[in-house]
PDB file of N, CA and C in Angstrom:
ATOM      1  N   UNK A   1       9.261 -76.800  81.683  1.00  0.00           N
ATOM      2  CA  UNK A   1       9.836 -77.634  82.717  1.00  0.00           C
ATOM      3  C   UNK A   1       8.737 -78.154  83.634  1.00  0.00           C
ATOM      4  N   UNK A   2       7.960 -77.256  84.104  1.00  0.00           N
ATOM      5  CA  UNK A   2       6.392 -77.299  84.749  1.00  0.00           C
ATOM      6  C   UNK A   2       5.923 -79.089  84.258  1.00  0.00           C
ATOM      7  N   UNK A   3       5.638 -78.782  83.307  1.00  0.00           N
ATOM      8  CA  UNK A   3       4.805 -80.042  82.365  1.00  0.00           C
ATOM      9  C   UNK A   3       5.910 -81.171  82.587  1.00  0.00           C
ATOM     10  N   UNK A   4       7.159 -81.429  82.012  1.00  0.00           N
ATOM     11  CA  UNK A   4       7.344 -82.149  82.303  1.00  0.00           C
ATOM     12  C   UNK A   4       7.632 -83.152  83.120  1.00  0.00           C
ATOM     13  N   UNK A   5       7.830 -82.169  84.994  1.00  0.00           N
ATOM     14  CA  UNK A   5       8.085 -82.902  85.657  1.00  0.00           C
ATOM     15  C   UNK A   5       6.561 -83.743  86.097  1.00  0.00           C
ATOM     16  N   UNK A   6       5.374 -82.912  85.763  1.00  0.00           N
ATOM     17  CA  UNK A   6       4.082 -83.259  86.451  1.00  0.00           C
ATOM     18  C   UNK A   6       4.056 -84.281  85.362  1.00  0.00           C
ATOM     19  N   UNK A   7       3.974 -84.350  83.942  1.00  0.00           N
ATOM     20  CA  UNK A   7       3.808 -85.753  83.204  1.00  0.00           C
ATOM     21  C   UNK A   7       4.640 -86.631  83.862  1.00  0.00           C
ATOM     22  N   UNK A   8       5.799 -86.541  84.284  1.00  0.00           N
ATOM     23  CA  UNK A   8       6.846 -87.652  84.921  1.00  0.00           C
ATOM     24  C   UNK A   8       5.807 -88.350  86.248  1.00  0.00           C
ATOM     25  N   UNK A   9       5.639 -87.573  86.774  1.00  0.00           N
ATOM     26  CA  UNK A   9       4.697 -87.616  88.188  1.00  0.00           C
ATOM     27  C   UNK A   9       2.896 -88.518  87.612  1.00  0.00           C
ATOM     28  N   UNK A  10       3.004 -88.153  86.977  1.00  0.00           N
ATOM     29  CA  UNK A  10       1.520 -88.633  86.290  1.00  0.00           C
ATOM     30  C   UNK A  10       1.696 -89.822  85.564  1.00  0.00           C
ATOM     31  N   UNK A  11       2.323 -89.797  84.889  1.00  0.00           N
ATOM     32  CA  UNK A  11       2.700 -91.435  84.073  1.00  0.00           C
ATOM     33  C   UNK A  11       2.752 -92.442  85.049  1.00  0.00           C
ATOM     34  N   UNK A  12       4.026 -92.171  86.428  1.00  0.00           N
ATOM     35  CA  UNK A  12       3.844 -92.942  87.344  1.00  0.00           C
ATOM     36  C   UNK A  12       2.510 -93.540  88.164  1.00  0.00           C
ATOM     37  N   UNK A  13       1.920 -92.965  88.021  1.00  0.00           N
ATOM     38  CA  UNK A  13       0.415 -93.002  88.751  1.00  0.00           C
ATOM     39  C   UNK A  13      -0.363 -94.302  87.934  1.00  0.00           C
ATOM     40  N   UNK A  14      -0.227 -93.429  86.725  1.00  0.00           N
ATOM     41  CA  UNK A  14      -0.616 -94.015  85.542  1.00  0.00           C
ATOM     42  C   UNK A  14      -0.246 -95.509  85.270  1.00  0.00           C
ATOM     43  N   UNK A  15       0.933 -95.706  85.451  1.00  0.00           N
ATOM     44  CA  UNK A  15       1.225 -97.047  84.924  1.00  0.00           C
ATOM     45  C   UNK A  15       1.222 -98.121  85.785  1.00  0.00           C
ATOM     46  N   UNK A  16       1.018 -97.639  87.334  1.00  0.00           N
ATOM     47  CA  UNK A  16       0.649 -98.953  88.357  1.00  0.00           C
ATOM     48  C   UNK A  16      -0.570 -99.006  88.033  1.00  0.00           C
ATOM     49  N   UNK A  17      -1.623 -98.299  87.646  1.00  0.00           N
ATOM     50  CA  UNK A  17      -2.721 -98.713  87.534  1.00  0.00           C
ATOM     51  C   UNK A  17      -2.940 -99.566  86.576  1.00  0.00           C
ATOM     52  N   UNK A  18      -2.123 -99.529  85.752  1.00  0.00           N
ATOM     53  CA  UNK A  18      -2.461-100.039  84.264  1.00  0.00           C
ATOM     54  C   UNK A  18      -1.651-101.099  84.487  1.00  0.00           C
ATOM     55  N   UNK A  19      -0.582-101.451  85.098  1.00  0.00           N
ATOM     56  CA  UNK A  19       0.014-103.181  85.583  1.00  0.00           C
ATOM     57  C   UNK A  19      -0.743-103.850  85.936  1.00  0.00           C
ATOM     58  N   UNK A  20      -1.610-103.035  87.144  1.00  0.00           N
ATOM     59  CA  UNK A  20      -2.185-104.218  88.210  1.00  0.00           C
ATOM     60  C   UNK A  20      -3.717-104.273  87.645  1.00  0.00           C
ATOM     61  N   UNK A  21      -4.122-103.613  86.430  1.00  0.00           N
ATOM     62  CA  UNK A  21      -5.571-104.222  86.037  1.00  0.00           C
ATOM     63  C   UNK A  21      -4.956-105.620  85.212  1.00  0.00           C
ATOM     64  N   UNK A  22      -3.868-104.790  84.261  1.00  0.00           N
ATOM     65  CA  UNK A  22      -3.400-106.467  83.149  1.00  0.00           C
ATOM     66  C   UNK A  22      -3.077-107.397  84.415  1.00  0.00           C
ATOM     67  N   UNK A  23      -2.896-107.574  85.666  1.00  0.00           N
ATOM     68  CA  UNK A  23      -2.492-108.587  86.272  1.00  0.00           C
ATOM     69  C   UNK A  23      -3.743-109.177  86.399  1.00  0.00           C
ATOM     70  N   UNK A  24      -4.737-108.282  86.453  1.00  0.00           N
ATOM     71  CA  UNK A  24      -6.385-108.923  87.076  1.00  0.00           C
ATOM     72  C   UNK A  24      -6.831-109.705  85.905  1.00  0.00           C
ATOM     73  N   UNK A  25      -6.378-109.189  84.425  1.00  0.00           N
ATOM     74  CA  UNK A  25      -7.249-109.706  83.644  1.00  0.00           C
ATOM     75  C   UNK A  25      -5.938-111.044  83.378  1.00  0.00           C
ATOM     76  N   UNK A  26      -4.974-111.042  83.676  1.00  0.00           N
ATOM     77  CA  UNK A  26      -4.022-112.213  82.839  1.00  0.00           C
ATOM     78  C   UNK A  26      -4.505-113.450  84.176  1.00  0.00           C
ATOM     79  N   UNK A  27      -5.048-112.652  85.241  1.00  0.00           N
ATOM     80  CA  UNK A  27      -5.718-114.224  86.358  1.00  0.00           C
ATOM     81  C   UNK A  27      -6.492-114.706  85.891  1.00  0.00           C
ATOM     82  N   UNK A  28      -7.647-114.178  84.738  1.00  0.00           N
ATOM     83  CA  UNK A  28      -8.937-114.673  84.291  1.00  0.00           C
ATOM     84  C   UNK A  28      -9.954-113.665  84.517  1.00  0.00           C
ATOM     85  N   UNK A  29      -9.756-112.300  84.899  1.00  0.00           N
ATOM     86  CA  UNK A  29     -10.894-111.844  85.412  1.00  0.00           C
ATOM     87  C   UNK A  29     -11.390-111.208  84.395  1.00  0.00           C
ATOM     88  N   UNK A  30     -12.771-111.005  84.557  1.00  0.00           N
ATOM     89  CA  UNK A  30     -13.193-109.845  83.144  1.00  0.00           C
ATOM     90  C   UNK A  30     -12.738-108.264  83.065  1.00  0.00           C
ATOM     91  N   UNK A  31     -12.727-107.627  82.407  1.00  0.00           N
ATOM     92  CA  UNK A  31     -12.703-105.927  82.443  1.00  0.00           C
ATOM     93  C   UNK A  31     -13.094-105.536  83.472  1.00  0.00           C
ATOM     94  N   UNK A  32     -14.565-105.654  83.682  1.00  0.00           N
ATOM     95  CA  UNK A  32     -15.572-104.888  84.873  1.00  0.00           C
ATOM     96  C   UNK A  32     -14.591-105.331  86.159  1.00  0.00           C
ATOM     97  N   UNK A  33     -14.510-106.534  86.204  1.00  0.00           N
ATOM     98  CA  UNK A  33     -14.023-106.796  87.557  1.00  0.00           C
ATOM     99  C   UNK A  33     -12.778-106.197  87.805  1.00  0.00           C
ATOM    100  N   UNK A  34     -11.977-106.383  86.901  1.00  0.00           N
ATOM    101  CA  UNK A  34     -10.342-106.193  87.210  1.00  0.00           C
ATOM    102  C   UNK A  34     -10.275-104.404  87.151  1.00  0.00           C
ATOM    103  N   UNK A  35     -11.244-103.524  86.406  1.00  0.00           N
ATOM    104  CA  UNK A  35     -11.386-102.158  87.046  1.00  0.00           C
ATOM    105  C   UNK A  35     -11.042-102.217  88.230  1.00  0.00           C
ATOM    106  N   UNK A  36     -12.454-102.809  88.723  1.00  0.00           N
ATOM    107  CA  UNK A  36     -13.130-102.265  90.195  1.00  0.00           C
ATOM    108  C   UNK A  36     -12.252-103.228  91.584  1.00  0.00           C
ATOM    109  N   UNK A  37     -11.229-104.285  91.171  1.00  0.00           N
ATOM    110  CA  UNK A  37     -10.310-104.833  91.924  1.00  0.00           C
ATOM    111  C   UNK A  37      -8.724-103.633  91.868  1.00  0.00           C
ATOM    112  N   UNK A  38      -8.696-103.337  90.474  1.00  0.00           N
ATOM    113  CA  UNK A  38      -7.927-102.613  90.441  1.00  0.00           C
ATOM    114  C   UNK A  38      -8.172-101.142  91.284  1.00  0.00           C
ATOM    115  N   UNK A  39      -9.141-100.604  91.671  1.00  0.00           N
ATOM    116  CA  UNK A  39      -9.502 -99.647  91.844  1.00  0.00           C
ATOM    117  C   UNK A  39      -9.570 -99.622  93.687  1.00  0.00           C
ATOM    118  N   UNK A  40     -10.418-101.001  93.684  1.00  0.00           N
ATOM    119  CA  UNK A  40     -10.603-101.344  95.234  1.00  0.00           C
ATOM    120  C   UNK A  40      -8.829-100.737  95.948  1.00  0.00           C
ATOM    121  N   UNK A  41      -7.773-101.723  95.299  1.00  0.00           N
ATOM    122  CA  UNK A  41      -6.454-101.630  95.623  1.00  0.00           C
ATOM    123  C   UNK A  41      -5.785-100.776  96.078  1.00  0.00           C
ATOM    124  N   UNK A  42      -5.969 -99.909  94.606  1.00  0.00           N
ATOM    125  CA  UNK A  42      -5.298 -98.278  94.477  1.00  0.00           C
ATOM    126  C   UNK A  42      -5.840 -97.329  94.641  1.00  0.00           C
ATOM    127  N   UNK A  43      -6.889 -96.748  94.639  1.00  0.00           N
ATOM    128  CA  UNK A  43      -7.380 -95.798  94.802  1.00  0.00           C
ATOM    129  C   UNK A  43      -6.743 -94.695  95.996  1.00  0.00           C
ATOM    130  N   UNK A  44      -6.796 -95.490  97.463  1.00  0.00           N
ATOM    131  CA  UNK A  44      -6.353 -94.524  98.329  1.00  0.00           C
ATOM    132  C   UNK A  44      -4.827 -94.687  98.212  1.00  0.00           C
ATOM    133  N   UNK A  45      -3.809 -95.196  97.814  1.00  0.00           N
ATOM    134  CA  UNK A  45      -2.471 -94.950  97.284  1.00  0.00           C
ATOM    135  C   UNK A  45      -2.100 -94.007  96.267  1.00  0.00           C
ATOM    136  N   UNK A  46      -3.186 -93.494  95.086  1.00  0.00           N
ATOM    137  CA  UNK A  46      -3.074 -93.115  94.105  1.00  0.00           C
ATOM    138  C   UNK A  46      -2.903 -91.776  94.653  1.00  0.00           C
ATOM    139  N   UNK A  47      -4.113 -91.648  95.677  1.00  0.00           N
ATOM    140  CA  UNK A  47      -4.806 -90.211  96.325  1.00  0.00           C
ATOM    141  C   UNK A  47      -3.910 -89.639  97.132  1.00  0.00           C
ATOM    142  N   UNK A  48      -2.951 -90.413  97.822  1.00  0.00           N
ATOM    143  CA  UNK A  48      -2.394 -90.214  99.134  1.00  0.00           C
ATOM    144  C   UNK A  48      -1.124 -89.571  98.586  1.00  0.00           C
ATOM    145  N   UNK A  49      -0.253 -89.989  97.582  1.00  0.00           N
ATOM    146  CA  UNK A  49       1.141 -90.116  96.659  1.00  0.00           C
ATOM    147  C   UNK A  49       0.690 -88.606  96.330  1.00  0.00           C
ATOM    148  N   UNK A  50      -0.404 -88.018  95.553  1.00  0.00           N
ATOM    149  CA  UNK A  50      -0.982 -86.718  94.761  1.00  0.00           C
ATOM    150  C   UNK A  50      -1.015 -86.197  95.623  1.00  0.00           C
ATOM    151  N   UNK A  51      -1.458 -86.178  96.669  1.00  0.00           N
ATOM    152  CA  UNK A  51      -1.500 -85.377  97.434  1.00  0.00           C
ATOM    153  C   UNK A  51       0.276 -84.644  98.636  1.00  0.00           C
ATOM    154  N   UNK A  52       0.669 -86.046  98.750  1.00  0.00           N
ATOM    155  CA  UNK A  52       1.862 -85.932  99.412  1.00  0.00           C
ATOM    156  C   UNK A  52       2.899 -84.608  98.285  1.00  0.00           C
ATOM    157  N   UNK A  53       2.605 -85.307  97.367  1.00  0.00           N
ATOM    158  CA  UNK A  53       3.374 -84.416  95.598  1.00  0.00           C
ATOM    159  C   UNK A  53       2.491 -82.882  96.061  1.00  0.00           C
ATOM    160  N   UNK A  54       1.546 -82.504  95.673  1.00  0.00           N
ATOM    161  CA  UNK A  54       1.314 -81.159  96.158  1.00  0.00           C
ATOM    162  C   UNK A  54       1.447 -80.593  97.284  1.00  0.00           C
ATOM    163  N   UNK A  55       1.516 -81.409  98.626  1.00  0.00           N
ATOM    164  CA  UNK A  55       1.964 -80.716 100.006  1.00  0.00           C
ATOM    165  C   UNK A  55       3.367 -80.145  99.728  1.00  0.00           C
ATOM    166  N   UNK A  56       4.306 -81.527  99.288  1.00  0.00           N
ATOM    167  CA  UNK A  56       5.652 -81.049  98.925  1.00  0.00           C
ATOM    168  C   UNK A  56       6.031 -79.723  98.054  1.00  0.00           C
ATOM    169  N   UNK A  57       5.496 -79.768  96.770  1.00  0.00           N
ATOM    170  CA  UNK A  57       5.707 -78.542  95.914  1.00  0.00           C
ATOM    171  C   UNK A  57       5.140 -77.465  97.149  1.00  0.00           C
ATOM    172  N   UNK A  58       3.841 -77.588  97.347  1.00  0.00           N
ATOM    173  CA  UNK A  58       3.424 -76.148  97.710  1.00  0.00           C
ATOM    174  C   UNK A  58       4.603 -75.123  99.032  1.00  0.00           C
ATOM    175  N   UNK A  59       5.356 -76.011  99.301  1.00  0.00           N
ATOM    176  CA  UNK A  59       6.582 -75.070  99.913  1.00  0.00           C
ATOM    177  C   UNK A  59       7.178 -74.666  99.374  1.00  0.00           C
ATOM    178  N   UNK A  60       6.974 -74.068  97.718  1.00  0.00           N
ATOM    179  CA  UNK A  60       7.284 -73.481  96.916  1.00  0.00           C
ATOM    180  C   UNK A  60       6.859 -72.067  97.037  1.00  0.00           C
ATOM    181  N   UNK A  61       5.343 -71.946  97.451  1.00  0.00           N
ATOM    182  CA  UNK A  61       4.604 -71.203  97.451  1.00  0.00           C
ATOM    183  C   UNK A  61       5.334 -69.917  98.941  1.00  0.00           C
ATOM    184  N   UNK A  62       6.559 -70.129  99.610  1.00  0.00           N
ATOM    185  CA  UNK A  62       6.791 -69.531 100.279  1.00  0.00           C
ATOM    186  C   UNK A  62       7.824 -68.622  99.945  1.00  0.00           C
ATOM    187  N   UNK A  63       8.746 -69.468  98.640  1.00  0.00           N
ATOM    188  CA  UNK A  63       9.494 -68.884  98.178  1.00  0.00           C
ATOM    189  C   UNK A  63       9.577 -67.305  97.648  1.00  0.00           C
ATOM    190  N   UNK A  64      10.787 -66.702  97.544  1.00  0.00           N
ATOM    191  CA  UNK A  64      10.623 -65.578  96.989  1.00  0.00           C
ATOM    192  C   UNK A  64      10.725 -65.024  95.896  1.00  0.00           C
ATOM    193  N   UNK A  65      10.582 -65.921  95.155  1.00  0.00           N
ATOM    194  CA  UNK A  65      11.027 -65.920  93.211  1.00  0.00           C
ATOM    195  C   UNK A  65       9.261 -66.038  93.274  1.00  0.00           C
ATOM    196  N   UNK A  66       8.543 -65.068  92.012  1.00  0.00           N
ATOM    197  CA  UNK A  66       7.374 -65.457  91.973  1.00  0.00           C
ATOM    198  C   UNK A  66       7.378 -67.062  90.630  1.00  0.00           C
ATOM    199  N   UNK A  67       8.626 -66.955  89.630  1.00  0.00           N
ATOM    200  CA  UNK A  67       8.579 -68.613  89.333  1.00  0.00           C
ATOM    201  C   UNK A  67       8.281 -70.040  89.875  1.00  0.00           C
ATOM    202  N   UNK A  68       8.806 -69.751  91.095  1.00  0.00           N
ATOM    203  CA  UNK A  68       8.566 -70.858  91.987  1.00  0.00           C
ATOM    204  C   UNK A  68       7.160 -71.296  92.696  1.00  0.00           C
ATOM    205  N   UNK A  69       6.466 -70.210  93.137  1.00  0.00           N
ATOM    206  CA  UNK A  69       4.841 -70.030  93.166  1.00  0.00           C
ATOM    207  C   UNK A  69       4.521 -70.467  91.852  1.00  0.00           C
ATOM    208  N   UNK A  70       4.366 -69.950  90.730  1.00  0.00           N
ATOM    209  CA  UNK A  70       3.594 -70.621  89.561  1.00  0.00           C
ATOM    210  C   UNK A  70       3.826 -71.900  89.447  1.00  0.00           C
ATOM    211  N   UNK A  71       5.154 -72.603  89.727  1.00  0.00           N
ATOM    212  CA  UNK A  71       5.541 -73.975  89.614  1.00  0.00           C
ATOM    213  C   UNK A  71       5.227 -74.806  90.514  1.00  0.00           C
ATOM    214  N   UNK A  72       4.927 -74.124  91.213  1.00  0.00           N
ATOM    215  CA  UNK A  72       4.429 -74.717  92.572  1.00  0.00           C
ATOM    216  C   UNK A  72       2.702 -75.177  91.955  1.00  0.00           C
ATOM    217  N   UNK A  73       2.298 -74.233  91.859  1.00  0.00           N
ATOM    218  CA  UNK A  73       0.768 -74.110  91.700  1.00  0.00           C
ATOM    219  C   UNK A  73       0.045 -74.720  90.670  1.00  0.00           C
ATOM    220  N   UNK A  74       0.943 -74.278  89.063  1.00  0.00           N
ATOM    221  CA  UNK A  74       0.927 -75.225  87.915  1.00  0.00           C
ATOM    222  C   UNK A  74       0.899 -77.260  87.712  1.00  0.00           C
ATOM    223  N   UNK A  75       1.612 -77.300  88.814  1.00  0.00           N
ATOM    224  CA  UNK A  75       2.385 -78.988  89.172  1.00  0.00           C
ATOM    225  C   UNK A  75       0.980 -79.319  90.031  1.00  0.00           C
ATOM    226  N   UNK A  76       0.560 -78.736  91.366  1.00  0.00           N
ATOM    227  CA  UNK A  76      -0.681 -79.572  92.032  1.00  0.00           C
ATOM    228  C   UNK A  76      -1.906 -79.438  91.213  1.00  0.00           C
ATOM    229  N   UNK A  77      -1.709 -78.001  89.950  1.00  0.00           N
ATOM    230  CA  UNK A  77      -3.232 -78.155  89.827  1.00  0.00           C
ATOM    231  C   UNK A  77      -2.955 -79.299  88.453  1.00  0.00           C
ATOM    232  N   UNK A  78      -1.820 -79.539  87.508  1.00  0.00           N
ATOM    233  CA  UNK A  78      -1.664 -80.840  87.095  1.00  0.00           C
ATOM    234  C   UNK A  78      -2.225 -81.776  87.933  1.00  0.00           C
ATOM    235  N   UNK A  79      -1.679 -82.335  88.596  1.00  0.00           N
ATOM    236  CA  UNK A  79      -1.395 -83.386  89.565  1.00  0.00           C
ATOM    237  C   UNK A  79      -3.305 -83.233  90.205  1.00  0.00           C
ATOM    238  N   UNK A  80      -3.718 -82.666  90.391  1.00  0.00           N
ATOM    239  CA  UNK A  80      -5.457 -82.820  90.700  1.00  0.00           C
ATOM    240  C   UNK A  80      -6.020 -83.302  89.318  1.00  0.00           C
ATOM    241  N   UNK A  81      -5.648 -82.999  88.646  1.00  0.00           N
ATOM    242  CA  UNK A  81      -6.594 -83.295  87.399  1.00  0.00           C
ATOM    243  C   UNK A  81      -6.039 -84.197  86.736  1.00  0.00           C
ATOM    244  N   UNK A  82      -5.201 -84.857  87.303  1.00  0.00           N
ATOM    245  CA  UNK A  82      -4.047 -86.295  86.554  1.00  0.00           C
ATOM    246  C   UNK A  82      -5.057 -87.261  87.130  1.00  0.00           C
ATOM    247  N   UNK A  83      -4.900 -86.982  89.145  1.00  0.00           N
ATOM    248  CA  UNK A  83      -5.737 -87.880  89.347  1.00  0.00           C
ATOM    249  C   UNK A  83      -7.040 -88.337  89.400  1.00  0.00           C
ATOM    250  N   UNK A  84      -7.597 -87.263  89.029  1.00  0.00           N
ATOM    251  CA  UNK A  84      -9.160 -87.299  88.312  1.00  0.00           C
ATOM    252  C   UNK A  84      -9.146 -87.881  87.197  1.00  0.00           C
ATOM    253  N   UNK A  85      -8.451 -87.872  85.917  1.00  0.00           N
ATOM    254  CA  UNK A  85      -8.250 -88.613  84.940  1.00  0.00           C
ATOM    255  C   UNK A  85      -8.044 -89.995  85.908  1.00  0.00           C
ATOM    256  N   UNK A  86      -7.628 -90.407  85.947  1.00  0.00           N
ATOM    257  CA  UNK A  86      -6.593 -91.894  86.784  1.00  0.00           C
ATOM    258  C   UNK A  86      -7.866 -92.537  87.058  1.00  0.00           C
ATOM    259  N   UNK A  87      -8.668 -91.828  88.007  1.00  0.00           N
ATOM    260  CA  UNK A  87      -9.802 -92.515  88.879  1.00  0.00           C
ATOM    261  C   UNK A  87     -11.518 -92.661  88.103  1.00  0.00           C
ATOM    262  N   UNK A  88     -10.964 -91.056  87.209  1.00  0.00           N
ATOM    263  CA  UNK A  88     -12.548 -91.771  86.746  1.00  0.00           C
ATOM    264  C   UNK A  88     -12.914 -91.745  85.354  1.00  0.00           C
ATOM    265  N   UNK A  89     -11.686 -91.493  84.050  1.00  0.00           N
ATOM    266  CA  UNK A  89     -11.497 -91.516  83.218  1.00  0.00           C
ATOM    267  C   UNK A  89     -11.195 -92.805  82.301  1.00  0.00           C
ATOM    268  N   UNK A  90     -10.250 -92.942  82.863  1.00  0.00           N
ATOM    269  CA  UNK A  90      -9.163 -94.314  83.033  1.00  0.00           C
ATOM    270  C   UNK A  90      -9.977 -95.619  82.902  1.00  0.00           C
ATOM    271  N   UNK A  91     -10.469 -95.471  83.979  1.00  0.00           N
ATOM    272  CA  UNK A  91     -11.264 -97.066  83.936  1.00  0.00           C
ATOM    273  C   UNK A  91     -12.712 -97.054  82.475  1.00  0.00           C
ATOM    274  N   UNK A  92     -13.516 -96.423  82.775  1.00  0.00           N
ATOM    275  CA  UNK A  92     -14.081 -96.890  81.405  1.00  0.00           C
ATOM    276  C   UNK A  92     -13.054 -96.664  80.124  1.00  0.00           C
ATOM    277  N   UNK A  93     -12.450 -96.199  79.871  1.00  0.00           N
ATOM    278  CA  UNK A  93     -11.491 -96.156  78.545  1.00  0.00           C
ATOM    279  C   UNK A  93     -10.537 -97.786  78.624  1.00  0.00           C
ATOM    280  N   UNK A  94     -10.782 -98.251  79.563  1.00  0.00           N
ATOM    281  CA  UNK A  94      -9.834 -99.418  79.643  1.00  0.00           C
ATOM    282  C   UNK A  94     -10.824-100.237  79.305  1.00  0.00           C
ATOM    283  N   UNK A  95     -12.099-100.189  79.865  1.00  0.00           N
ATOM    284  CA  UNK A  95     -12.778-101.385  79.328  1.00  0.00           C
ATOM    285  C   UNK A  95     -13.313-101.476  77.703  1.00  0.00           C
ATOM    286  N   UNK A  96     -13.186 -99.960  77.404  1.00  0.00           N
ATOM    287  CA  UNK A  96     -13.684 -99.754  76.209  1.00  0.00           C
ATOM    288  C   UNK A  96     -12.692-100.252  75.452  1.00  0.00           C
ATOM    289  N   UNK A  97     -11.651-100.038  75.536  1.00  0.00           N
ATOM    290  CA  UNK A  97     -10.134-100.857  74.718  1.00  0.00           C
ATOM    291  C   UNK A  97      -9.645-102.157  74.721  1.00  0.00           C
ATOM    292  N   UNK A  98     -10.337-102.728  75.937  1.00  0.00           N
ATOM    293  CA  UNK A  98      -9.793-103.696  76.160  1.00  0.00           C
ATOM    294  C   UNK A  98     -10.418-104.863  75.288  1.00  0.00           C
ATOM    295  N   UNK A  99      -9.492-105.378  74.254  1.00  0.00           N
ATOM    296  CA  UNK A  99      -9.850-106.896  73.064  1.00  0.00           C
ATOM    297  C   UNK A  99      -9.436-107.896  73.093  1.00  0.00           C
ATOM    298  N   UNK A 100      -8.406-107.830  74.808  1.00  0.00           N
ATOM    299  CA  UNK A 100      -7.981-109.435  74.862  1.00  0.00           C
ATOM    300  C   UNK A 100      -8.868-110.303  75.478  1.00  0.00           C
ATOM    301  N   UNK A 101      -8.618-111.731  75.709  1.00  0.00           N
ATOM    302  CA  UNK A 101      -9.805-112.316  76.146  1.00  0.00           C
ATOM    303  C   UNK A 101      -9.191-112.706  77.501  1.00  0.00           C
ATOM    304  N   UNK A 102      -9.815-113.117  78.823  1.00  0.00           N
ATOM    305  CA  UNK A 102      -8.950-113.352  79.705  1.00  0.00           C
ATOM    306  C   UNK A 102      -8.379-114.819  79.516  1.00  0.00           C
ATOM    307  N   UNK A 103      -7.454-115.111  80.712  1.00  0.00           N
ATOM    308  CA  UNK A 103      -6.735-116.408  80.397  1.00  0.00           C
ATOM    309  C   UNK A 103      -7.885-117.674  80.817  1.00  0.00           C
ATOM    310  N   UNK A 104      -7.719-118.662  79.807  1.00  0.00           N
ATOM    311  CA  UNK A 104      -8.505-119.630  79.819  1.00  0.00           C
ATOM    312  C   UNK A 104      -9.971-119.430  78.818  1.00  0.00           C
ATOM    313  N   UNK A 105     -10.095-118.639  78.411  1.00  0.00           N
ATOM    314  CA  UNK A 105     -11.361-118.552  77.733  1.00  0.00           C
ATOM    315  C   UNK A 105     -10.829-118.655  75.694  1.00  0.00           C
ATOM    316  N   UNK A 106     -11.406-119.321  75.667  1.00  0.00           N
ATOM    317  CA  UNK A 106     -11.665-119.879  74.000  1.00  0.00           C
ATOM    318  C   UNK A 106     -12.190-119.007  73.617  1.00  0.00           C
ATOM    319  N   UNK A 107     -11.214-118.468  71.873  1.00  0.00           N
ATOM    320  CA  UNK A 107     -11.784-117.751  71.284  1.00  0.00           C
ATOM    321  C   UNK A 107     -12.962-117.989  70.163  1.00  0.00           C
TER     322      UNK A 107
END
């Protein structure tokens, strides 16, 4: 249950980032740029959301079921290492994948 709610939580993260680079590159921009526009954007939204998500769970950590502590603890330390993927994973793997050409450029 752990996993899936933090993948639910992580995909989300995941997939604004990955809208608003295809928005950068469907304007014309190259890879490099539409990263680091994409990144300029989101970054402190990405950080702020992960973090708000582990303040919340960790009032788990008060509970008296020791399940709820592990779920608690399991979900932020997901959720740290989602957004480490997100921020500094993410972007070179996008440019490395990326084979469309932007808009306006002749193939």
């Amino acid at each position: 249950i752990v996993m899936a709610v933090a993948l639910g939580l992580v995909v989300d993260d995941t997939g604004h980032l990955i809208m608003r680079y295809q928005n950068f590159r469907q304007t014309g921009s190259d890879p490099r740029e539409a990263i680091d526009l994409t990144l300029r954007a989101h970054w402190s939204p990405v950080i702020i959301a992960t973090l708000v998500i582990c303040i919340g769970f960790s009032v788990l950590n008060f509970a008296p079921l020791v399940p709820f502590h592990s779920f608690s603890r399991t979900l932020s330390a997901t959720m740290a290492f989602a957004v480490l993927g997100d921020l500094v994973l993410m972007p070179p793997l996008l440019i490395h994948f990326d084979r469309s050409k932007p808009k306006g450029v002749e193939a």
